[in-house]
Protein backbone atom coordinates (compact mmCIF):
# COMPACT_ATOMS: atom_id res chain seq x y z
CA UNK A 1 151.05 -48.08 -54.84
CA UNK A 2 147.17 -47.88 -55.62
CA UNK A 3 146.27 -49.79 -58.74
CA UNK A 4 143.99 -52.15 -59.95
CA UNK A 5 143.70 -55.36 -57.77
CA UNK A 6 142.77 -58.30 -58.82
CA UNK A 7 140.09 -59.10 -56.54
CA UNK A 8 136.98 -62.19 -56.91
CA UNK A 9 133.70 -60.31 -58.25
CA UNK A 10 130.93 -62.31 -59.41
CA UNK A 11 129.52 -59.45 -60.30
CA UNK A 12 126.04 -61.07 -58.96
CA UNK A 13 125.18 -61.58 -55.05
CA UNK A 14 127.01 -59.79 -52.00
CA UNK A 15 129.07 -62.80 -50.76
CA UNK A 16 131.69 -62.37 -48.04
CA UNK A 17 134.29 -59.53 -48.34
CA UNK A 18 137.54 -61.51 -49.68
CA UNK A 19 140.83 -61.67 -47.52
CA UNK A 20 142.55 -59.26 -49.55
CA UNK A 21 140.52 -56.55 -48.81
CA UNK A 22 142.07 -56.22 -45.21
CA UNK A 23 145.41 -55.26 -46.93
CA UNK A 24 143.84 -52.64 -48.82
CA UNK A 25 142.20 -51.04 -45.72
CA UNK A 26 144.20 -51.49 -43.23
CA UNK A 27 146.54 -48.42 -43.66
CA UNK A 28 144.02 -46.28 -43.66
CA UNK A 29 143.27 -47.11 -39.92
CA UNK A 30 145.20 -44.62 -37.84
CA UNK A 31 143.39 -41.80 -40.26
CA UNK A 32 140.67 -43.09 -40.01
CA UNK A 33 140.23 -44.02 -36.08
CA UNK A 34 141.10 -40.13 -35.82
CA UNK A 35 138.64 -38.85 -38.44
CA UNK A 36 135.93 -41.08 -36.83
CA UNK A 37 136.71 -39.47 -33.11
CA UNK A 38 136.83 -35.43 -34.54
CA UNK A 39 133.46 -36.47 -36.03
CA UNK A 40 131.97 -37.98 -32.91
CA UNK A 41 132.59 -36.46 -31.10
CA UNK A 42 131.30 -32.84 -32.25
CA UNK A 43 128.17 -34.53 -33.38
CA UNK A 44 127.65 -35.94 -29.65
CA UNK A 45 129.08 -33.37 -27.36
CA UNK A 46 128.37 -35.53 -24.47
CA UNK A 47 131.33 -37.85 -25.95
CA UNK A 48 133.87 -35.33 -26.09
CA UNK A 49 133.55 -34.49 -22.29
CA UNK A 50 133.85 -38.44 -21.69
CA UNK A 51 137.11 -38.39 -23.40
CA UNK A 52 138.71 -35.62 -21.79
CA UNK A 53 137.56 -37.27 -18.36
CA UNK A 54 138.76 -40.54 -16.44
CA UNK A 55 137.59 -42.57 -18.77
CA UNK A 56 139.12 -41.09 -21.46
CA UNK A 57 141.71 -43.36 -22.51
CA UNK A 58 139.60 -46.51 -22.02
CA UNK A 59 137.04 -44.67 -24.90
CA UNK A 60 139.80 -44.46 -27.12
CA UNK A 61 140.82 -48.04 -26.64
CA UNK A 62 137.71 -49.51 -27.56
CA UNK A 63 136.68 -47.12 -30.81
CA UNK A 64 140.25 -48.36 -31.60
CA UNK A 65 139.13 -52.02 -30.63
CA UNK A 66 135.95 -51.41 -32.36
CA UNK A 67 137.19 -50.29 -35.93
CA UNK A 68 140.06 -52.87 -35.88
CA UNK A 69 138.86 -55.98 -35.07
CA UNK A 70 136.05 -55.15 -38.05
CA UNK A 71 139.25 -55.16 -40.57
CA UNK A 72 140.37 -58.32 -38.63
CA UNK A 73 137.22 -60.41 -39.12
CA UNK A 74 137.66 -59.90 -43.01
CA UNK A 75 140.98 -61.56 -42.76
CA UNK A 76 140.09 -64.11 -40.66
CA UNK A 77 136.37 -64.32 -40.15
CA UNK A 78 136.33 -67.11 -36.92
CA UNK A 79 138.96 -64.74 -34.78
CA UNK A 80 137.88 -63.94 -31.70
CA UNK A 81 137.32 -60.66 -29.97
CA UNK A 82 136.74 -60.32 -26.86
CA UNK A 83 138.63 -57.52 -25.61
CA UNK A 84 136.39 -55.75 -28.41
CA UNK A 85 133.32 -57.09 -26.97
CA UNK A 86 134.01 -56.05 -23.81
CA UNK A 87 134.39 -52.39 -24.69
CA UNK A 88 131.32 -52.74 -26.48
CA UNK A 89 129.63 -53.86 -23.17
CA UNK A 90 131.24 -51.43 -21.46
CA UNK A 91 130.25 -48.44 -23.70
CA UNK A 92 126.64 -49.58 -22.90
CA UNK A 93 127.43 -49.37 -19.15
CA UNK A 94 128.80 -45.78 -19.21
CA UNK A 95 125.19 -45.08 -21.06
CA UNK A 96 123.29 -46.55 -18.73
CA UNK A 97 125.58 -44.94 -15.56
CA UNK A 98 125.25 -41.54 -17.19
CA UNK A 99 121.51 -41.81 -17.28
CA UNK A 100 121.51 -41.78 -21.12
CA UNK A 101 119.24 -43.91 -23.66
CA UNK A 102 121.17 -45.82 -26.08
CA UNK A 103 120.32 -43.43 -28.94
CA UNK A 104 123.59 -41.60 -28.93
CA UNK A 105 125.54 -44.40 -28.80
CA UNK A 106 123.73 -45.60 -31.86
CA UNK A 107 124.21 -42.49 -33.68
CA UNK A 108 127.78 -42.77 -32.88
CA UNK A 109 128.21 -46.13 -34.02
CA UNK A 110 125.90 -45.40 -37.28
CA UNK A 111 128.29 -41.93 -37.84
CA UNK A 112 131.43 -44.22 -37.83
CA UNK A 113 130.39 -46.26 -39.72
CA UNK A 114 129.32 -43.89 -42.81
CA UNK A 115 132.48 -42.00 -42.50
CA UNK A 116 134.41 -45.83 -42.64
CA UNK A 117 132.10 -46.47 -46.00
CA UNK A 118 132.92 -42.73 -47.30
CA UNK A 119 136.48 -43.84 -46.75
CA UNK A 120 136.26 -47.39 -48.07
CA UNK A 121 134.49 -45.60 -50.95
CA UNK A 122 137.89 -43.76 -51.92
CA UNK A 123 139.83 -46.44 -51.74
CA UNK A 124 137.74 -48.41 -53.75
CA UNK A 125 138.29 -45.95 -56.11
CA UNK A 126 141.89 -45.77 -55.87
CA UNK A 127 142.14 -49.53 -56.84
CA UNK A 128 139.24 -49.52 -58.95
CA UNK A 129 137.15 -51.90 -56.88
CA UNK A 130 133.71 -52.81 -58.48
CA UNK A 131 130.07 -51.51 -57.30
CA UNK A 132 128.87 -55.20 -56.20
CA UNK A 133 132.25 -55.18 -53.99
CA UNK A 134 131.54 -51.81 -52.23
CA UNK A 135 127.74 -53.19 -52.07
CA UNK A 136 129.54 -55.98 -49.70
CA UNK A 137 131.67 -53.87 -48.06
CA UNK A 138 128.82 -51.45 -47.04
CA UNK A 139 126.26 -54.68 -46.43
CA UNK A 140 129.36 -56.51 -43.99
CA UNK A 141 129.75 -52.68 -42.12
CA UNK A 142 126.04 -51.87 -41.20
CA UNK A 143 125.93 -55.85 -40.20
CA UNK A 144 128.82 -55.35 -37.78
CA UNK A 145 127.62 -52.25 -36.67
CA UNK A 146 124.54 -54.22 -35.51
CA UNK A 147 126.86 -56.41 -33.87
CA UNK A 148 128.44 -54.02 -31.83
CA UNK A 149 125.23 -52.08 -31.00
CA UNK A 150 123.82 -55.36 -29.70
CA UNK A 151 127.04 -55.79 -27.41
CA UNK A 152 126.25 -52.79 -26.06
CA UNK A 153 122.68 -53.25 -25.30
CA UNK A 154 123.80 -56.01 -23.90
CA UNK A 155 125.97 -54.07 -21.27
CA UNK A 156 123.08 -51.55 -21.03
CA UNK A 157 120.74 -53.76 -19.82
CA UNK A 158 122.64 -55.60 -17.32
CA UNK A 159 123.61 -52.18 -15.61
CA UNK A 160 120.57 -51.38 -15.55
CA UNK A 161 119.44 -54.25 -13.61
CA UNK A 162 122.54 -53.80 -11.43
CA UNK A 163 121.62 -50.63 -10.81
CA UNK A 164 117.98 -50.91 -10.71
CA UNK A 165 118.44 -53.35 -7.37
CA UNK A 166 121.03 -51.12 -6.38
CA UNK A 167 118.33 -48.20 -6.92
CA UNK A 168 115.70 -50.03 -4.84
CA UNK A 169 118.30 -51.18 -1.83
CA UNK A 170 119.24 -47.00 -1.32
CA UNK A 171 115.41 -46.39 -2.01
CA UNK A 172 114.58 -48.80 1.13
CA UNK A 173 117.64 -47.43 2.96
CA UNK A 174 116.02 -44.45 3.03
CA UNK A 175 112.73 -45.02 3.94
CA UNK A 176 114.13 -47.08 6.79
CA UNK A 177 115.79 -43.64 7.92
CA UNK A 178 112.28 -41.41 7.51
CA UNK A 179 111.14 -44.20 10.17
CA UNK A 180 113.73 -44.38 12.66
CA UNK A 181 112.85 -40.79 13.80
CA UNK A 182 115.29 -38.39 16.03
CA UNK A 183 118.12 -38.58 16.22
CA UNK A 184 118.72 -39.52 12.32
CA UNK A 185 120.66 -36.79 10.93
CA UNK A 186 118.82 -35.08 8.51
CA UNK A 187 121.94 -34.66 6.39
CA UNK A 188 122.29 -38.54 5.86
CA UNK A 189 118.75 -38.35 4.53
CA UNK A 190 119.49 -35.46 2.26
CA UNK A 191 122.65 -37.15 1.17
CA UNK A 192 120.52 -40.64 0.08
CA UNK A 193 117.54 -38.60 -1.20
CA UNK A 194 119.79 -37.04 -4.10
CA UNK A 195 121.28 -40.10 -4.63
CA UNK A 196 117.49 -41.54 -5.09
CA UNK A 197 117.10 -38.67 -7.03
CA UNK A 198 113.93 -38.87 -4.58
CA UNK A 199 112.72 -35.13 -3.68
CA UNK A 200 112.18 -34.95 0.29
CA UNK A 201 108.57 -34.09 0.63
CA UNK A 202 107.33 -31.76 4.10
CA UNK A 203 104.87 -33.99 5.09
CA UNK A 204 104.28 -37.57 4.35
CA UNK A 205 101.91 -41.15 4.85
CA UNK A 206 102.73 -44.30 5.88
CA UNK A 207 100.18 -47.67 4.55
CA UNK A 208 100.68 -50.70 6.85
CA UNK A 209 100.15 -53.65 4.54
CA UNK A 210 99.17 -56.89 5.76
CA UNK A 211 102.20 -60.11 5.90
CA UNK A 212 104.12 -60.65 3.13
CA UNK A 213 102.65 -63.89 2.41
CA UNK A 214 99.65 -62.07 0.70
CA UNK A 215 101.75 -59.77 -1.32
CA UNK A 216 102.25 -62.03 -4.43
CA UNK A 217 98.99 -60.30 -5.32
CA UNK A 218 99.89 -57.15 -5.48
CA UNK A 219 100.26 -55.25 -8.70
CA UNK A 220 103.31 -53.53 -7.67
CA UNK A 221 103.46 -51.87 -11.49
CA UNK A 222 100.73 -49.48 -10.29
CA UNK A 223 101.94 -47.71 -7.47
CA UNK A 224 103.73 -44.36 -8.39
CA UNK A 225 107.17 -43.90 -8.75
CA UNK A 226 107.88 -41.72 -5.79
CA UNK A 227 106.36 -43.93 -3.40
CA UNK A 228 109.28 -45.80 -1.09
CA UNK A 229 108.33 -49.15 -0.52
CA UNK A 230 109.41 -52.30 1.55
CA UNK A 231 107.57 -55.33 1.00
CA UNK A 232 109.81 -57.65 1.94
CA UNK A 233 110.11 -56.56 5.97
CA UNK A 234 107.68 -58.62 8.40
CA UNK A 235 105.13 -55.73 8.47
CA UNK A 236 105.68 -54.41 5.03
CA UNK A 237 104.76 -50.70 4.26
CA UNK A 238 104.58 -47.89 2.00
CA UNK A 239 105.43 -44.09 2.44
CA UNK A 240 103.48 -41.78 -0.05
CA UNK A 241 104.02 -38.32 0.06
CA UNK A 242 101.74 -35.65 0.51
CA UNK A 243 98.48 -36.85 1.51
CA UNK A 244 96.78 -39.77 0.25
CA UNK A 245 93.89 -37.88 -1.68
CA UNK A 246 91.58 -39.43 -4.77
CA UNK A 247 94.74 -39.71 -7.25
CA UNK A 248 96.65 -41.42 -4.63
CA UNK A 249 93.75 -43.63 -3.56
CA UNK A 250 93.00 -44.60 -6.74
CA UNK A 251 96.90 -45.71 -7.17
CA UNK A 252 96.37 -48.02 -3.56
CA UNK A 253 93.17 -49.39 -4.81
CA UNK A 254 94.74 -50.54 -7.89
CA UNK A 255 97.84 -51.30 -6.96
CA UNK A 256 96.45 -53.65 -3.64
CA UNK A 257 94.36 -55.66 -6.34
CA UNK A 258 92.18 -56.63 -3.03
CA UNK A 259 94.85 -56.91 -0.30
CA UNK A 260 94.10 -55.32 2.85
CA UNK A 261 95.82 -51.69 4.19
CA UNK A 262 95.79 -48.91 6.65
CA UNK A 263 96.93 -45.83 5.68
CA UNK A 264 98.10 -43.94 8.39
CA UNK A 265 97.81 -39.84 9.64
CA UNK A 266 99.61 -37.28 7.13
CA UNK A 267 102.42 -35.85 8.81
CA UNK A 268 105.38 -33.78 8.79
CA UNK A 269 108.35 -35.85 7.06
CA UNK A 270 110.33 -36.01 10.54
CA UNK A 271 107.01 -37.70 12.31
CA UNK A 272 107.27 -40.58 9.72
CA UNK A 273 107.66 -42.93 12.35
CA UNK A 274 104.06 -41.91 13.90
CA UNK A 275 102.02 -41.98 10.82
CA UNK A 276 103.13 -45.83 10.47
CA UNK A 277 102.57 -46.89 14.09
CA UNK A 278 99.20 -45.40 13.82
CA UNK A 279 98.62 -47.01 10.64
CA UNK A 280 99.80 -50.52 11.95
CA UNK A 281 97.46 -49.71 15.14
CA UNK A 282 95.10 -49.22 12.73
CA UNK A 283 95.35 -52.67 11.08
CA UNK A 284 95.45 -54.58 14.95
CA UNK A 285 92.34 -52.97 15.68
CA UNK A 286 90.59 -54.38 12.35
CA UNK A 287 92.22 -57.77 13.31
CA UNK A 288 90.62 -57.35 16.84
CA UNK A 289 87.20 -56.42 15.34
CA UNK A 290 86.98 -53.03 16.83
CA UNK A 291 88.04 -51.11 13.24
CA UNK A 292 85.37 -52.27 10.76
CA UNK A 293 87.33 -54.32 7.85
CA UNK A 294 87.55 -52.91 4.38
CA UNK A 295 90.18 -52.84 1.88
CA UNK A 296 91.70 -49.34 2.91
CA UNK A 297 91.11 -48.28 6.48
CA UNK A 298 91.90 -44.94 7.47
CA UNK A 299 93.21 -44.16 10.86
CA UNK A 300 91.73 -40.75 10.08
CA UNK A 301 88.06 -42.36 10.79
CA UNK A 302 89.45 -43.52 13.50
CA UNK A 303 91.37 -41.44 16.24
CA UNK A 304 89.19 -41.94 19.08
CA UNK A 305 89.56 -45.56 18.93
CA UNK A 306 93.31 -44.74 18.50
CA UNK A 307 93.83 -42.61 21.43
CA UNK A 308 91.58 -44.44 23.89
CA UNK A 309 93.31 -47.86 23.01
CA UNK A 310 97.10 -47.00 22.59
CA UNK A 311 98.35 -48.88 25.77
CA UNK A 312 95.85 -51.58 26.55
CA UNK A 313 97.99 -51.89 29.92
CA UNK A 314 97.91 -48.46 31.01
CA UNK A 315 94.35 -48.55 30.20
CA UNK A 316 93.81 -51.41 32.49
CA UNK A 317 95.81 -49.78 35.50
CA UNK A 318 93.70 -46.42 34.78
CA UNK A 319 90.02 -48.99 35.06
CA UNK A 320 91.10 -51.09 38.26
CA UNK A 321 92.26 -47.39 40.21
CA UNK A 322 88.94 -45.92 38.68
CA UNK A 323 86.65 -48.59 38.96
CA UNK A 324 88.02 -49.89 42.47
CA UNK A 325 85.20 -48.82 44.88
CA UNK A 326 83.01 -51.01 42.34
CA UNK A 327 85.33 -54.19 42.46
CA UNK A 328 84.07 -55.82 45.67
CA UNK A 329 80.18 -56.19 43.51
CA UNK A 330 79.10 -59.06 42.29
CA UNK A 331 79.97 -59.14 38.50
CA UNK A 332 75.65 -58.65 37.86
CA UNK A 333 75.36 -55.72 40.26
CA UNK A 334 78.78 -54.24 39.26
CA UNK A 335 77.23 -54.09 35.20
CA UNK A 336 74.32 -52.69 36.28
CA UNK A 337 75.92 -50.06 37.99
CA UNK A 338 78.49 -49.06 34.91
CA UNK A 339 76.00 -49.11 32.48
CA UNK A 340 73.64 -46.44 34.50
CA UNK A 341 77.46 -44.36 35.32
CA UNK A 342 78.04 -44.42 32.02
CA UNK A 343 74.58 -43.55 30.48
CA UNK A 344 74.82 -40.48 33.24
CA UNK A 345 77.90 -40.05 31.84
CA UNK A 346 76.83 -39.74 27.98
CA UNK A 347 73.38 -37.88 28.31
CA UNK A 348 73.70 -35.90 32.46
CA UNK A 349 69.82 -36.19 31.40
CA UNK A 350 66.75 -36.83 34.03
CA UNK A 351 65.85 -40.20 35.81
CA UNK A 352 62.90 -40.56 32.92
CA UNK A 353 65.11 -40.19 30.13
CA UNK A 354 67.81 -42.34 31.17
CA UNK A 355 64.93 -45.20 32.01
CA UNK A 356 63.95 -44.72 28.45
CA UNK A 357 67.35 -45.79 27.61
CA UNK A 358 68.68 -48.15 29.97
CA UNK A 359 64.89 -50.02 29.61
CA UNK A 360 63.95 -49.98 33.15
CA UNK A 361 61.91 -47.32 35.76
CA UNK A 362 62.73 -44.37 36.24
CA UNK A 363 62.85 -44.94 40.15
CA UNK A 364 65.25 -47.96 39.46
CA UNK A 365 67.68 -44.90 38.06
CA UNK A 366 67.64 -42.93 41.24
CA UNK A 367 68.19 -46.16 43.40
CA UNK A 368 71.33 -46.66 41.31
CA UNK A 369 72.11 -43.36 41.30
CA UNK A 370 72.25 -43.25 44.99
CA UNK A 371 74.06 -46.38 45.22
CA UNK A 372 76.81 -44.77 42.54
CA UNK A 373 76.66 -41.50 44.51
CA UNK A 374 77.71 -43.40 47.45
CA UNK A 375 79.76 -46.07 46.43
CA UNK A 376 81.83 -43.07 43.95
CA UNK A 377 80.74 -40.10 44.40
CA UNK A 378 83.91 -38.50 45.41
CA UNK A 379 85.28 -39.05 42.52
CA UNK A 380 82.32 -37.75 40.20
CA UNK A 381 82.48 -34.17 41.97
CA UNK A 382 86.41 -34.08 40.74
CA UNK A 383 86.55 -32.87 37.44
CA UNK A 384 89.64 -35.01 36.49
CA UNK A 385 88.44 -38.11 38.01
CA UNK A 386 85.44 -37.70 36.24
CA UNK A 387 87.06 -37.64 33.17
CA UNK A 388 89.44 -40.29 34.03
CA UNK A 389 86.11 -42.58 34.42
CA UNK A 390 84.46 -41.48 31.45
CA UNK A 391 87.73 -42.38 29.17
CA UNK A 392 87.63 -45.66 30.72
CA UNK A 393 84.12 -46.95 30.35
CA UNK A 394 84.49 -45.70 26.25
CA UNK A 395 87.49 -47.75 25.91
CA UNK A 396 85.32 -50.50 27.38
CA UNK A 397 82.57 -50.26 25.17
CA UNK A 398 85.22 -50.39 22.20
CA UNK A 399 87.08 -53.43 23.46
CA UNK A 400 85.87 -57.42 21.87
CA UNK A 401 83.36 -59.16 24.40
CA UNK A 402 85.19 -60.73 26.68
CA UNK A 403 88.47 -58.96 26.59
CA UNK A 404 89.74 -58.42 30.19
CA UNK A 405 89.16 -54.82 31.71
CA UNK A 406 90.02 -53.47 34.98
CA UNK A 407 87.48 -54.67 38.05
């Protein structure tokens, strides 16, 4: 029966709740547990859906867990709880599964833990327990309350992680599927772009990136969120989407910090797997000295070069059938001869003006001319052939010194 208790009080500092205050609050538990959930959970709707779900029981076990073990720890301060501090952990992980902040889960704790002091507060009353003894009881609460909201950050933040690599694994799944191309069922791309939460663009650009071994530099912190990324593959790359225009280039600049790039053709979000061959192209030619270096190469700037040297080999089959009538010249006579074809090529201009630019008589022109007119010159009346001869000696100029071409 409620009545005075004869409790310690000094009346002075706010020293540890005594023993005997368990026995006074411990019947009140069941009430209270149940108060604390009608209260919750219409403050934090979100809550009240949880615990009418799956996870419903689970919930309940740990606000139980939660409340007790407090009332516990005033008995016997060293017990240990970790079925408690599991729950708490695990409160933080629905948070952080649900896509929540922890600021409802504080407010829940916080709410619980002024309708436990508004009931301690009655009680107190009931057996006529002193202001500095409430003062503890309210200082001990909000201190375990802390407790339990730093359990659950714990929790939090380690699911977060989790599902942070978890996040980035689906993000490079996906990107691997943009790049395979046909026949990649759109619907398994759909299905790992809402789980991304990663809205499918129409069209899209790929950045070849140089080895990994250069990517420590990078300032990775810089690049946007929606931009897919794998920088741990052998040729590491980046698809943007849209079109990479100042905003985005501005983002690769700073983001690089002085690595080198080629960013590749904007295309359609199916032709993903172009815009990155072109964009590794892209980065070969630089290597090969035919692309001018710079810290972000287009392949924009650079189709012709593109086109013309796509298949090196098919090139060289196209030069040795095209070039064949010139193969049995000596290597002098044989350059003399292009260079003239091709400057007749470029200009179709008079004997004088091609002299101006080849640096020799104009009558030296028409004696090559002659000699190409009979050495080829079936194959300049032909239209295609023509053509066919004209792609070849441009690929030729574009090719390093040295590098092996046709005759």
């Amino acid at each position: 029966m409620p009545g005075t208790v004869n409790l310690p009080d000094s009346g002075e500092s706010l020293g540890p709740l005594p023993q005997e205050f368990a026995a006074i609050i411990r019947p009140e538990l069941p009430s209270l547990i149940k108060e604390i959930g009608i209260e919750v959970t219409r403050a934090y709707p979100e809550y009240a859906r949880l615990l009418n779900g799956p996870y419903g029981q689970g919930i309940r076990v740990g606000v139980e867990q939660s409340i007790s073990v407090f009332v516990d720890q005033v008995a016997e301060p060293s017990a240990p709880s970790p079925l408690r501090d599991e729950m708490c952990r695990r409160f933080g992980r629905y948070e952080a599964y649900e896509g929540r902040t922890l600021e409802s889960l504080q407010g829940a704790y916080r709410l619980g833990a002024r309708i436990a002091l508004r009931r301690a507060k009655k009680v107190g009353r009931s057996y006529n327990l002193s202001p500095t003894m409430m003062l503890s009881f309210a200082d001990a609460l909000f201190a375990y309350v802390d407790e339990l909201e730093a359990l659950s950050r714990e929790g939090y933040l380690a699911a977060l992680s989790r599902s942070g690599e978890q996040h980035e694994i689906l993000r490079r799944r996906l990107l691997h599927l943009l790049l395979a191309g046909p026949p990649v069922p759109r619907t398994a791309i759909a299905e790992l772009s809402e789980q991304t939460a990663w809205l499918l663009p129409e069209r899209v650009t790929l950045v070849a990136l140089r080895s990994p071994a250069v990517l420590e530099r990078m300032d990775i912190d810089n690049m946007d969120n929606d931009v897919l990324a794998d920088l741990s593959d052998p040729q590491p790359h980046l698809l943007i989407p849209g079109p990479v225009d100042a905003d985005r280039r501005r983002m690769l600049d700073a983001a690089l910090f002085g690595n080198r790039a080629a960013v590749g053709l904007t295309v359609p979000a199916a032709e993903a797997h172009h815009s990155i061959r072109w964009a590794r192209r892209t980065l070969e030619l630089v290597d090969a000295g035919i692309v001018p270096d710079a810290p972000l190469v287009l392949a924009e700037d650079h189709l012709v070069r593109l086109w013309l040297l796509s298949d090196p080999g098919l090139l060289d089959h196209l030069a040795a059938r095209e070039l064949a009538p010139l193969a049995a010249l000596t290597p002098s006579r044989r350059d003399r001869l292009v260079d003239t074809l091709r400057t007749w090529l470029d200009t179709r201009g008079t004997a004088a003006q091609m002299g101006e630019l080849l640096a020799v008589h104009p009558q030296t022109v028409r004696y090559r001319l002659r000699n190409l007119e009979s050495i080829i010159g079936d194959r300049l009346v032909d239209a295609e052939r023509r053509f066919a001869i004209e792609v070849v000696l441009r690929a030729r100029d574009l090719r390093p010194r040295g590098a092996p071409d046709g005759p």
